[in-house]
C-alpha atoms as a PDB file:
ATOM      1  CA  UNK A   1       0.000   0.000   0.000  1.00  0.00           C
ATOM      2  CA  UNK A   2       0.793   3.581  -0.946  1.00  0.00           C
ATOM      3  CA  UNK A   3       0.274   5.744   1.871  1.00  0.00           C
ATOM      4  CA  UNK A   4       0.740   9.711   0.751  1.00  0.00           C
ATOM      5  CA  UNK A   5       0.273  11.506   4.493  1.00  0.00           C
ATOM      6  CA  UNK A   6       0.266  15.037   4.423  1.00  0.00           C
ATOM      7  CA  UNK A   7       0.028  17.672   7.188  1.00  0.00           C
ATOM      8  CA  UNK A   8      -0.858  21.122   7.631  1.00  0.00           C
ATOM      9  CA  UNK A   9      -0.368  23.278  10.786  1.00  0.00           C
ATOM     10  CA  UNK A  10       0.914  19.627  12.759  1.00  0.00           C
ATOM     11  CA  UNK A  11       3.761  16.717  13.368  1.00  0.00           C
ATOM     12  CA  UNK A  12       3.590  14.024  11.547  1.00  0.00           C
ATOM     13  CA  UNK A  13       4.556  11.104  13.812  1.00  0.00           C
ATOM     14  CA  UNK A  14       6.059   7.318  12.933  1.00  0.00           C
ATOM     15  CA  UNK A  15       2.908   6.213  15.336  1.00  0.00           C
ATOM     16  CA  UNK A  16       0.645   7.938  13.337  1.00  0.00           C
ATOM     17  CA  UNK A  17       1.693   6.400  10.210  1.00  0.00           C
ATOM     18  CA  UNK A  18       1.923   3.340  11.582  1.00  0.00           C
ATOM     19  CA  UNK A  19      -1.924   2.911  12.574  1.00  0.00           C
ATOM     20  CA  UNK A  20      -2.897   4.598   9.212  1.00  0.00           C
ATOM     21  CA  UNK A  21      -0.784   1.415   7.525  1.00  0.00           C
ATOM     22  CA  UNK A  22      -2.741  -1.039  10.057  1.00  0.00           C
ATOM     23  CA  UNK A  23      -5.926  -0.174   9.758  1.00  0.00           C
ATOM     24  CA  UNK A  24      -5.887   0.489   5.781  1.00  0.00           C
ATOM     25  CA  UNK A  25      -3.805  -2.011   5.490  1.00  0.00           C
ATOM     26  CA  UNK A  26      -7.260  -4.221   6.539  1.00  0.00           C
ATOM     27  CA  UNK A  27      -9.267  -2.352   4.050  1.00  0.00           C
ATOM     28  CA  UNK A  28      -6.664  -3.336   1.270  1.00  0.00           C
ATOM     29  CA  UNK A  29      -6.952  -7.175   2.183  1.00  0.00           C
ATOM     30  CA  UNK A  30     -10.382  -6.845   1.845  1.00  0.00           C
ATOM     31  CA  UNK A  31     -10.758  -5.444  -1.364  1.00  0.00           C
ATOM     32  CA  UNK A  32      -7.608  -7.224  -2.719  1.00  0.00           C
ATOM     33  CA  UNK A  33      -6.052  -4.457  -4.590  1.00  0.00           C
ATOM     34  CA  UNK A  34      -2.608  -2.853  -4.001  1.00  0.00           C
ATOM     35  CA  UNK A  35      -4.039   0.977  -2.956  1.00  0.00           C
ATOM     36  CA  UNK A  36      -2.677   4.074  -3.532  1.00  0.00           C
ATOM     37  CA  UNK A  37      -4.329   6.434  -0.092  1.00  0.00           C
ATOM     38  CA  UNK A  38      -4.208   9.752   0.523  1.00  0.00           C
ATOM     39  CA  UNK A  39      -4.710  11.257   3.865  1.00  0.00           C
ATOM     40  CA  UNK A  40      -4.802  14.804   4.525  1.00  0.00           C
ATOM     41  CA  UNK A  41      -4.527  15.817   8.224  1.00  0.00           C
ATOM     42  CA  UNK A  42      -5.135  19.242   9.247  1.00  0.00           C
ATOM     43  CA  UNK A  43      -4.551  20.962  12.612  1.00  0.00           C
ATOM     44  CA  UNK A  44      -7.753  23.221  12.610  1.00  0.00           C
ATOM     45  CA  UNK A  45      -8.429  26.488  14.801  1.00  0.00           C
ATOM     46  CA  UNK A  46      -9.611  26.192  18.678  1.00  0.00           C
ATOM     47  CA  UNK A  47      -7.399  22.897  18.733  1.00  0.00           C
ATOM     48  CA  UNK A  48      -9.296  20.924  16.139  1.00  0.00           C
ATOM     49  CA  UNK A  49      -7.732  18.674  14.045  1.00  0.00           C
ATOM     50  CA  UNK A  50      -9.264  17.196  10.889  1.00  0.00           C
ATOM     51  CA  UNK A  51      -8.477  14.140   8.178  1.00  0.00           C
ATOM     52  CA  UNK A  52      -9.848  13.533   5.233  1.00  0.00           C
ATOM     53  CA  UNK A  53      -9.081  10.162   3.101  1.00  0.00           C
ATOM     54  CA  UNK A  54      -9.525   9.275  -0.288  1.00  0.00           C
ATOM     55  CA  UNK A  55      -8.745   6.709  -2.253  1.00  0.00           C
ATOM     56  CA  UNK A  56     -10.003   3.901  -5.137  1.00  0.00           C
ATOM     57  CA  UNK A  57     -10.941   0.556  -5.132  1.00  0.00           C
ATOM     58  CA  UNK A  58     -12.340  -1.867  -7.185  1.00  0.00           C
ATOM     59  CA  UNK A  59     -13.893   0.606  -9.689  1.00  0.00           C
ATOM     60  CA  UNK A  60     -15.231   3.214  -6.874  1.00  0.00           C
ATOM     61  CA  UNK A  61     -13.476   5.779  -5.178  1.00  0.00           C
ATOM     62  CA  UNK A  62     -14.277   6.609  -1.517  1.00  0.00           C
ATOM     63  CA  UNK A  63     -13.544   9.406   0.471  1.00  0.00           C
ATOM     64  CA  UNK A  64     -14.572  10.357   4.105  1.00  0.00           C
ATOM     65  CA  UNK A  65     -13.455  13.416   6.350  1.00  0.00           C
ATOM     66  CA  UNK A  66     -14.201  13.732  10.054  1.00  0.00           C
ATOM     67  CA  UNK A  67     -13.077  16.476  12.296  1.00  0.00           C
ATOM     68  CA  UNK A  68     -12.404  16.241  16.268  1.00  0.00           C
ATOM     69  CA  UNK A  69     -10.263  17.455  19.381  1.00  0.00           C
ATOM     70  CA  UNK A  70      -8.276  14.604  19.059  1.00  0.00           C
ATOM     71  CA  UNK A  71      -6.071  13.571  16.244  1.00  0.00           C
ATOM     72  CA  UNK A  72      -6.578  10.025  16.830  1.00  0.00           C
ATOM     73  CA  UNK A  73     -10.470  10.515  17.022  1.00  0.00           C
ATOM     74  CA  UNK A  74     -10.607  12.106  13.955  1.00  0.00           C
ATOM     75  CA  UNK A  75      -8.836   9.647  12.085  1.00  0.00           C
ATOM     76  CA  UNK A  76     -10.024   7.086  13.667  1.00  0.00           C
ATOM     77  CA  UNK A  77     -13.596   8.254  12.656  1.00  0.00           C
ATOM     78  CA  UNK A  78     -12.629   8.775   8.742  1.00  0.00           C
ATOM     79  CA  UNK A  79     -11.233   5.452   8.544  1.00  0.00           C
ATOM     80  CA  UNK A  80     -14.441   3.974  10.191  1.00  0.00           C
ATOM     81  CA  UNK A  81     -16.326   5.918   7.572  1.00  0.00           C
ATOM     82  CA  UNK A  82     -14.271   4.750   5.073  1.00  0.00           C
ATOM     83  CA  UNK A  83     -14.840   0.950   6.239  1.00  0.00           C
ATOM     84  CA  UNK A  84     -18.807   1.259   6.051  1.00  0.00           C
ATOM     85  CA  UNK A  85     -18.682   2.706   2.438  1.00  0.00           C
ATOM     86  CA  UNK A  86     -16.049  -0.478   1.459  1.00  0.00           C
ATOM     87  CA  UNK A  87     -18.614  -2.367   3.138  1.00  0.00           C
ATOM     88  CA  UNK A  88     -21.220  -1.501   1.496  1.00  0.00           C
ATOM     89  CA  UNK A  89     -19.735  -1.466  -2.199  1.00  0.00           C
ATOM     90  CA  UNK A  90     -18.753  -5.145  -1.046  1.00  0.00           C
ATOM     91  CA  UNK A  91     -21.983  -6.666  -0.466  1.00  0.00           C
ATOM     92  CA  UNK A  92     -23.970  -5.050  -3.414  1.00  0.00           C
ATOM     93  CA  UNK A  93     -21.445  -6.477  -6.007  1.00  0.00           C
ATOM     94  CA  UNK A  94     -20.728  -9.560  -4.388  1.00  0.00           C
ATOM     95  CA  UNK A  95     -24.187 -10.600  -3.889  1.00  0.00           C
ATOM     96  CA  UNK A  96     -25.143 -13.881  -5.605  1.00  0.00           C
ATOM     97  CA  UNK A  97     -27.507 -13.678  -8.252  1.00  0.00           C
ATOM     98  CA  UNK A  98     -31.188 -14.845  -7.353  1.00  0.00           C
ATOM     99  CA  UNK A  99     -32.359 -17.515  -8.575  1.00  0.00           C
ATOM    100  CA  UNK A 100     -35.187 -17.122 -11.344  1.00  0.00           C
ATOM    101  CA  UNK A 101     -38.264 -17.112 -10.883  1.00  0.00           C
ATOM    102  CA  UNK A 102     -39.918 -20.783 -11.186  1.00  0.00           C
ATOM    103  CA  UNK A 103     -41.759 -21.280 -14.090  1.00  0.00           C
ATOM    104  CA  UNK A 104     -45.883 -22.126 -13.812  1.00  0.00           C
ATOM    105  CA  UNK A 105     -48.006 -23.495 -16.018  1.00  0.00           C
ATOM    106  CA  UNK A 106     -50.832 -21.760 -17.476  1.00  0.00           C
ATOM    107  CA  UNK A 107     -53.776 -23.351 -18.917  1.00  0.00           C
ATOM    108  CA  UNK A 108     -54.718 -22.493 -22.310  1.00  0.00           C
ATOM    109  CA  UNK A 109     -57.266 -19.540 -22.992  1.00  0.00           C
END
């Protein structure tokens, strides 16, 4: 996975990074394509902080921002949005088809 993490107004730490890489790094396995994810991360006024993630996969793209007083939160909260959209995407097109309708006979008019 491609990970491009970039931060305005606020440290980027190797902890950080790391639990972006762990918990997208799920996301990847599930869709099971090499990603390319970019997360911005921005230090907000009144000691907000804010991430926003966007990526695609498997012919969608899926984005998510969240906003909190705590960095972790905030991410935390994209990449949960981010996980219910994959989700979601996942069980529409891996449904299996239904099965046709049974056939009846009619009697002649």
């Amino acid at each position: 996975m491609n990970i491009e993490l970039v931060g305005k107004d606020l440290p980027l730490t190797e902890m950080l990074r790391e639990r972006l890489e762990l918990k997208l790094g799920k996301i990847e396995s599930r869709l099971g394509t090499k990603l390319f994810v970019r997360v911005k991360l921005q230090g907000e006024r009144n000691s907000r902080f804010s991430c926003a993630i966007h990526f695609n996969g498997e012919g969608h793209e899926f984005q998510a921002a969240s906003s909190s007083d705590d960095l972790i939160k905030a991410v935390d909260d994209a990449i949960a949005k981010i996980e219910r959209q994959v989700a979601k995407v996942h069980r529409h097109d891996h449904r299996p088809l239904s099965e046709p309708p049974a056939e009846t006979e009619t009697a002649p008019v």
